[in-house]
C-alpha atoms as a PDB file:
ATOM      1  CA  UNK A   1      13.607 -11.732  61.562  1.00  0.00           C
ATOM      2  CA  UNK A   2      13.857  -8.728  59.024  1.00  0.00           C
ATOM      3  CA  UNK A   3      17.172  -6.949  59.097  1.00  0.00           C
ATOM      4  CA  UNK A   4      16.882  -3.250  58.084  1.00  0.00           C
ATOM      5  CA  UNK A   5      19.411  -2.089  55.558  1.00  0.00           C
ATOM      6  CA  UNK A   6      21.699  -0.435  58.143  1.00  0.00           C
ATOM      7  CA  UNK A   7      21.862  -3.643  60.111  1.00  0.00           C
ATOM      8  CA  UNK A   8      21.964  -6.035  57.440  1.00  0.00           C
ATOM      9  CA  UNK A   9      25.673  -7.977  57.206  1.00  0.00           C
ATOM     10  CA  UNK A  10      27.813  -7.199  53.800  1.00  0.00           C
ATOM     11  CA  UNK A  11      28.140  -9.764  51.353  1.00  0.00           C
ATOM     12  CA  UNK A  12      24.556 -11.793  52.450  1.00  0.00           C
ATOM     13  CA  UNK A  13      21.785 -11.018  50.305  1.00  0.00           C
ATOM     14  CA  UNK A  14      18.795 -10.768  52.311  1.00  0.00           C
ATOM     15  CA  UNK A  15      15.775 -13.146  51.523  1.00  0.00           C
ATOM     16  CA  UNK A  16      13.051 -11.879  49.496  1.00  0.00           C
ATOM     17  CA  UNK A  17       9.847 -11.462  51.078  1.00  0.00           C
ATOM     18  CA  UNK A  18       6.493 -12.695  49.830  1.00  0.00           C
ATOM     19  CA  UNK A  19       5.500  -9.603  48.263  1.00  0.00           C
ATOM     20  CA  UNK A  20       8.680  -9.124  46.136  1.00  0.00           C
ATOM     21  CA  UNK A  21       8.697 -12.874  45.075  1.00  0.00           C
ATOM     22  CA  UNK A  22       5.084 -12.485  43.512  1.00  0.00           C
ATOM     23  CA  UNK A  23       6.405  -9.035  41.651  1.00  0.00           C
ATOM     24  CA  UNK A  24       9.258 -11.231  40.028  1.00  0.00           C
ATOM     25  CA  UNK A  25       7.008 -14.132  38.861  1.00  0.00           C
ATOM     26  CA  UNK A  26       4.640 -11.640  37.326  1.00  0.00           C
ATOM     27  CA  UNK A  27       7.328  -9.687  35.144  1.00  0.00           C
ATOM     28  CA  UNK A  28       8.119 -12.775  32.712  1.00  0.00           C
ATOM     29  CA  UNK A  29       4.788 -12.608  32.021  1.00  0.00           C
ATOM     30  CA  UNK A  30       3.780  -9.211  31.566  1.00  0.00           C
ATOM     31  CA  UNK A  31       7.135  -9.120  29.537  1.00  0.00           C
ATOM     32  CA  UNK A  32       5.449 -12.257  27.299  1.00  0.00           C
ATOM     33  CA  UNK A  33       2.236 -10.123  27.056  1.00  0.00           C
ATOM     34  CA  UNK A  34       3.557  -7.140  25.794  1.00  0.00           C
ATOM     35  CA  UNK A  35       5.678  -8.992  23.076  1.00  0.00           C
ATOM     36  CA  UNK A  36       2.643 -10.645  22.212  1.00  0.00           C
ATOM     37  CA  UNK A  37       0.630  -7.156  21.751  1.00  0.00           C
ATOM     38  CA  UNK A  38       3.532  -5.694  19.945  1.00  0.00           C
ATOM     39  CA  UNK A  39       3.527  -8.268  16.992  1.00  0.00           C
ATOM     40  CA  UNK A  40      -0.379  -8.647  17.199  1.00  0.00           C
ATOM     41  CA  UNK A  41      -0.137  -4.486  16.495  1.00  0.00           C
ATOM     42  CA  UNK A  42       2.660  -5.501  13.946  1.00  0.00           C
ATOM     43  CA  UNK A  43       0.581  -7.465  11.726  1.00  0.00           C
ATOM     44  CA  UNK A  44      -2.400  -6.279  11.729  1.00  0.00           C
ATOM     45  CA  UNK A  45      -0.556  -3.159  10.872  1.00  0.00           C
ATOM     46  CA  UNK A  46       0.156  -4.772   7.622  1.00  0.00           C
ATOM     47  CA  UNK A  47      -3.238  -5.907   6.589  1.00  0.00           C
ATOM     48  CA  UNK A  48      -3.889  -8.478   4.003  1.00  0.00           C
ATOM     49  CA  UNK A  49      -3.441  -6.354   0.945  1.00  0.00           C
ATOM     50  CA  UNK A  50      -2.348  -7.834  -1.922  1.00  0.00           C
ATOM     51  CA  UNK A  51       1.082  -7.022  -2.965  1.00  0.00           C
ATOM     52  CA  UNK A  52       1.142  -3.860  -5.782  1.00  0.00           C
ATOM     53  CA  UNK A  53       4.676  -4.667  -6.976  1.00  0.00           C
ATOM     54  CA  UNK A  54       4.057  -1.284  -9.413  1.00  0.00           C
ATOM     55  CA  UNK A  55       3.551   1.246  -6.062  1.00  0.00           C
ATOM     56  CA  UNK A  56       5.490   4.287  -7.273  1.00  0.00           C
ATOM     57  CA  UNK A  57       7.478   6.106  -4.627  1.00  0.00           C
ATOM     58  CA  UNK A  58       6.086   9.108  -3.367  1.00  0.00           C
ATOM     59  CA  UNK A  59       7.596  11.564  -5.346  1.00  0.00           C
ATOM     60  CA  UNK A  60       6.187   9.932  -8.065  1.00  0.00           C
ATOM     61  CA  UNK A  61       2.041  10.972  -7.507  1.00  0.00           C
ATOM     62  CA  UNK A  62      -0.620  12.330  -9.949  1.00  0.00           C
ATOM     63  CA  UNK A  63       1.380  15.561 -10.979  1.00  0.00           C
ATOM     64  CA  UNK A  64       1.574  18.015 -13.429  1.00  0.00           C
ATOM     65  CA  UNK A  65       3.753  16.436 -16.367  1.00  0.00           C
ATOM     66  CA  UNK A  66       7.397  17.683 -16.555  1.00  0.00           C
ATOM     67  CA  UNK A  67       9.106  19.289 -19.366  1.00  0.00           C
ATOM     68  CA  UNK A  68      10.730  16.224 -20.499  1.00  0.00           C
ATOM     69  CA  UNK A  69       9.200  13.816 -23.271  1.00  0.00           C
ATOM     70  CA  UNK A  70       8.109  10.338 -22.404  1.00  0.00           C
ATOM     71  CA  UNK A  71       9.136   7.326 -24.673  1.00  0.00           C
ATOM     72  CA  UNK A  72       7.285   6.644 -27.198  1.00  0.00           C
ATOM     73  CA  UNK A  73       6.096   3.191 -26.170  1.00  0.00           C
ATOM     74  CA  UNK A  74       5.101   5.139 -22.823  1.00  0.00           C
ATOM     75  CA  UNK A  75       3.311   7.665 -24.925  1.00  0.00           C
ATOM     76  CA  UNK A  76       0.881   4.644 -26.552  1.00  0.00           C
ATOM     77  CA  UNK A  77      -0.953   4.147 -23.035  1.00  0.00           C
ATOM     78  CA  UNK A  78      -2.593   8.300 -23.571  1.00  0.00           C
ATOM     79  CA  UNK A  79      -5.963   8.139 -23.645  1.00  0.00           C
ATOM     80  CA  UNK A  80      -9.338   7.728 -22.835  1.00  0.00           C
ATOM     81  CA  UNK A  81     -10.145   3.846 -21.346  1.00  0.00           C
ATOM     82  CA  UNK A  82     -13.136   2.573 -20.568  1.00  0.00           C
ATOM     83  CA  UNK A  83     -13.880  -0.656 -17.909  1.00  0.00           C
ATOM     84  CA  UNK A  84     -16.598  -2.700 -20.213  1.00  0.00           C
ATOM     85  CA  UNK A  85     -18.071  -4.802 -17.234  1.00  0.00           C
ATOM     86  CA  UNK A  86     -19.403  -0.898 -15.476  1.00  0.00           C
ATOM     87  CA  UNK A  87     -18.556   1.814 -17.447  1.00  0.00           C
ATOM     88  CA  UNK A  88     -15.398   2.979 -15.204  1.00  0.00           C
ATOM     89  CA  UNK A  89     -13.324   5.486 -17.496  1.00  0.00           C
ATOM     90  CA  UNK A  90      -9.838   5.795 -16.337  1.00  0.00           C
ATOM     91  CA  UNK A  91      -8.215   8.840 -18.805  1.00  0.00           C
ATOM     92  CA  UNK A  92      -4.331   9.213 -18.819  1.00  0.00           C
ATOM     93  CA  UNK A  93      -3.669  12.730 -19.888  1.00  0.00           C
ATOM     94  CA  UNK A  94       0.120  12.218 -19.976  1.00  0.00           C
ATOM     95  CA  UNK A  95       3.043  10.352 -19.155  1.00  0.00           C
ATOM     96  CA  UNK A  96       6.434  12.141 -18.589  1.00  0.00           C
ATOM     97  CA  UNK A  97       9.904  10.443 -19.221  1.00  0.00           C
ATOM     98  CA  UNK A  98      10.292   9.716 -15.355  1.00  0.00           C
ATOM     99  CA  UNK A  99       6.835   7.875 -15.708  1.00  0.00           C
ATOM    100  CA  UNK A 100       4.624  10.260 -13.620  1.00  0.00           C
ATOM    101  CA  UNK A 101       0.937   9.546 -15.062  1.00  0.00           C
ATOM    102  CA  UNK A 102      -1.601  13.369 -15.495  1.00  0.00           C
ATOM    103  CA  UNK A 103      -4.740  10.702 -14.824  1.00  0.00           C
ATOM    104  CA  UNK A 104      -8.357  11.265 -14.049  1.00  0.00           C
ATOM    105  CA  UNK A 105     -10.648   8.131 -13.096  1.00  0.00           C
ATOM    106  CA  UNK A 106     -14.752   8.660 -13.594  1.00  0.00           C
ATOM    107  CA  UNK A 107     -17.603   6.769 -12.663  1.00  0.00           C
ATOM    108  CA  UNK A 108     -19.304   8.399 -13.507  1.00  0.00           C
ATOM    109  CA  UNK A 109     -18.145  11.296 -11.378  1.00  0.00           C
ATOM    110  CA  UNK A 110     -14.604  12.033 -10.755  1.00  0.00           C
ATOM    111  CA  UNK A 111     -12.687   9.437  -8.488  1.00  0.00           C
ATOM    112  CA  UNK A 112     -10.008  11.253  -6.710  1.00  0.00           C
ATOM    113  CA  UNK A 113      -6.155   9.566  -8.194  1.00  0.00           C
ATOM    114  CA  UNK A 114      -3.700   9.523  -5.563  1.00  0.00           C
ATOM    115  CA  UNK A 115      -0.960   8.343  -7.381  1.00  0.00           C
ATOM    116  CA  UNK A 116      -0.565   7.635 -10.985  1.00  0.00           C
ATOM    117  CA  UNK A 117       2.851   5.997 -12.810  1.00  0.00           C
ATOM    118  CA  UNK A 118       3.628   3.570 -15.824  1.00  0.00           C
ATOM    119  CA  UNK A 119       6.723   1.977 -16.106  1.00  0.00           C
ATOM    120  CA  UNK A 120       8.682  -0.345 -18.669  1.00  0.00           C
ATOM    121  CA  UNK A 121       9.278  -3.965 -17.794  1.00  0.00           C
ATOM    122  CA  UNK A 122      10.862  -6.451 -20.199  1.00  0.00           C
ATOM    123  CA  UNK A 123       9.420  -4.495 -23.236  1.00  0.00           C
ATOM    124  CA  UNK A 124       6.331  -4.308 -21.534  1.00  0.00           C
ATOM    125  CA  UNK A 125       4.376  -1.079 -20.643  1.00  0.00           C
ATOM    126  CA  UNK A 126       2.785  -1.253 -16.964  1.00  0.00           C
ATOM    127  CA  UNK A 127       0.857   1.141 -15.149  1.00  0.00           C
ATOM    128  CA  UNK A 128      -0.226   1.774 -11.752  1.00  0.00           C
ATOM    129  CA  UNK A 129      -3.400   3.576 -10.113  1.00  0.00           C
ATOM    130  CA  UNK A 130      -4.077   4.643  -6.278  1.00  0.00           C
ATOM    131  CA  UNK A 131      -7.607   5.636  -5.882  1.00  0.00           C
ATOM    132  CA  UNK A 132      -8.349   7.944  -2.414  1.00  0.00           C
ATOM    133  CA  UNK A 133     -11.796   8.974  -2.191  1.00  0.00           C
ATOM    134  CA  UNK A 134     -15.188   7.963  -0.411  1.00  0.00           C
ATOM    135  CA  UNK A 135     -15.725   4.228  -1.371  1.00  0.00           C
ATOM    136  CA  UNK A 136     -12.283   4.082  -2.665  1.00  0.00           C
ATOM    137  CA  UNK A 137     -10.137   4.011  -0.154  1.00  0.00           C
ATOM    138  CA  UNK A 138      -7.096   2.903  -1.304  1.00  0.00           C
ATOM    139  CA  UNK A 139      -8.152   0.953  -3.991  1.00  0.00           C
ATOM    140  CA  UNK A 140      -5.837   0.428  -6.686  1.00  0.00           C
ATOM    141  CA  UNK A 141      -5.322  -1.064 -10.185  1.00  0.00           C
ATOM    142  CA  UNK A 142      -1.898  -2.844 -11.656  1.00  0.00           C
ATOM    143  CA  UNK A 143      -2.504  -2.378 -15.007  1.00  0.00           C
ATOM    144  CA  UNK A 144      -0.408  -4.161 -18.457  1.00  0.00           C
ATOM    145  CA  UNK A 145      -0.720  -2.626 -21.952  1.00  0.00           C
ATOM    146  CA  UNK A 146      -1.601  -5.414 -24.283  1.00  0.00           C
ATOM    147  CA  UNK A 147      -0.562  -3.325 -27.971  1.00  0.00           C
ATOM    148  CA  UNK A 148      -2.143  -6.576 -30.179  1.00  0.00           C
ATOM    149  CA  UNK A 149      -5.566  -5.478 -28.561  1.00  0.00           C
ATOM    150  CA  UNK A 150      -5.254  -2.300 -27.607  1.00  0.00           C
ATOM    151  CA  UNK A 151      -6.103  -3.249 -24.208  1.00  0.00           C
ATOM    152  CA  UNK A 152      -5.426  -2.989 -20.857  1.00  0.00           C
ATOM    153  CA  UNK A 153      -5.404  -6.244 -18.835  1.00  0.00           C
ATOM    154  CA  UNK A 154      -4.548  -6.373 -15.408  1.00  0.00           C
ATOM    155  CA  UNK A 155      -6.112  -6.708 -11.503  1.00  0.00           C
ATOM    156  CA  UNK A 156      -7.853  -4.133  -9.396  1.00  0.00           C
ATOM    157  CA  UNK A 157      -7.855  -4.320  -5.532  1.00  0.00           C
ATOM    158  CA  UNK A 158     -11.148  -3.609  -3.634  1.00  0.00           C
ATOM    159  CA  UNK A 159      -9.680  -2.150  -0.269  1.00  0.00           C
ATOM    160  CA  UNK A 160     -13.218  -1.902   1.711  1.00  0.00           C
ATOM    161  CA  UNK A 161     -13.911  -5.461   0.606  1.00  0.00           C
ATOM    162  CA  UNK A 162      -9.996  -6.284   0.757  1.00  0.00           C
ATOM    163  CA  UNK A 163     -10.438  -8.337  -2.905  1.00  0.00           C
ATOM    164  CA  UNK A 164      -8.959  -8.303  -6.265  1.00  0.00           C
ATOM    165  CA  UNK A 165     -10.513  -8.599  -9.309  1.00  0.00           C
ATOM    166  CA  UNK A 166      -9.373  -9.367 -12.744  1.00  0.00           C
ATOM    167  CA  UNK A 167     -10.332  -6.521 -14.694  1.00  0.00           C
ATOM    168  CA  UNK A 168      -9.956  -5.553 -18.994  1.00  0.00           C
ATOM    169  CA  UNK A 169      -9.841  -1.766 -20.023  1.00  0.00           C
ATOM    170  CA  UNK A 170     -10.321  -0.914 -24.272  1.00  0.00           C
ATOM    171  CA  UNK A 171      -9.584   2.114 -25.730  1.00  0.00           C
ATOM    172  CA  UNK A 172     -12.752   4.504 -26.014  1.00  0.00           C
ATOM    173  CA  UNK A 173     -12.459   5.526 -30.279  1.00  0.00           C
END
């Protein structure tokens, strides 16, 4: 017998019917689901890019330099490199104190830089390139100034092909 809420007696909860039973026993579940979703969205939302310990903060993107006068150890890494294994020019126009990098990247026509900075780490100049352009989405090089050769040593992530490469740059003469 089904009491209606007017006749039902205070204090005695009324049994659940089959109906509401099944809704119960299908919330842990759904619950489980949608945790599941929300951490399968979590990490693919991260990707399996390889960590750019160099990324530069926003503020710090492919701008006009400032009025204030980079180091001079910063200073060394202006110039005109060139990527012997294709030909890839990568040309850093400036460097202000702050470490914002004026850069252009070619090959052989201009590669749109999204963000360009250098940086000094243990006595060690360091630079950092964001490419954002058709084929180069998001590609980037993490770059180390080698002053005994002249050279720029470092690795350069594929994002299409989600791979890193080790990869030399030389000063063009």
């Amino acid at each position: 017998m089904k009491l209606s809420n007017t006749n039902r007696r205070p204090g005695k909860p009324e049994a659940l019917g089959q109906s509401a039973r099944t809704g119960l026993h299908f919330m842990p579940r759904f619950v489980s689901v949608l945790c599941a979703g929300a951490l399968c969205g979590f990490l693919v939302s991260c990707g399996s890019k390889t960590d750019t310990p160099l990324a530069p903060r926003a503020s710090e993107t492919n701008a006009a330099p400032a009025a204030a006068a980079a180091s001079p150890e910063l200073a060394k890494l202006v110039g005109k490199w060139e990527r012997p294994d294709g030909g890839y020019i990568l040309e850093i126009k400036s460097v202000d104190a702050s470490g914002k990098l004026d850069a252009g990247y070619y090959n052989p026509d201009p590669i749109n830089v999204a963000r360009a900075a250098a940086l000094r780490d243990k006595g060690t100049n360091k630079v950092f390139i964001e490419l954002r352009d058709a084929n180069y989405p998001g590609c980037t090089y993490s770059l180390t100034y080698d002053p005994q050769s002249d050279q720029l040593y470092g690795q350069y992530f594929q994002a299409a092909m989600q791979q890193t490469f080790d990869v030399t740059f030389a000063r063009v003469k």
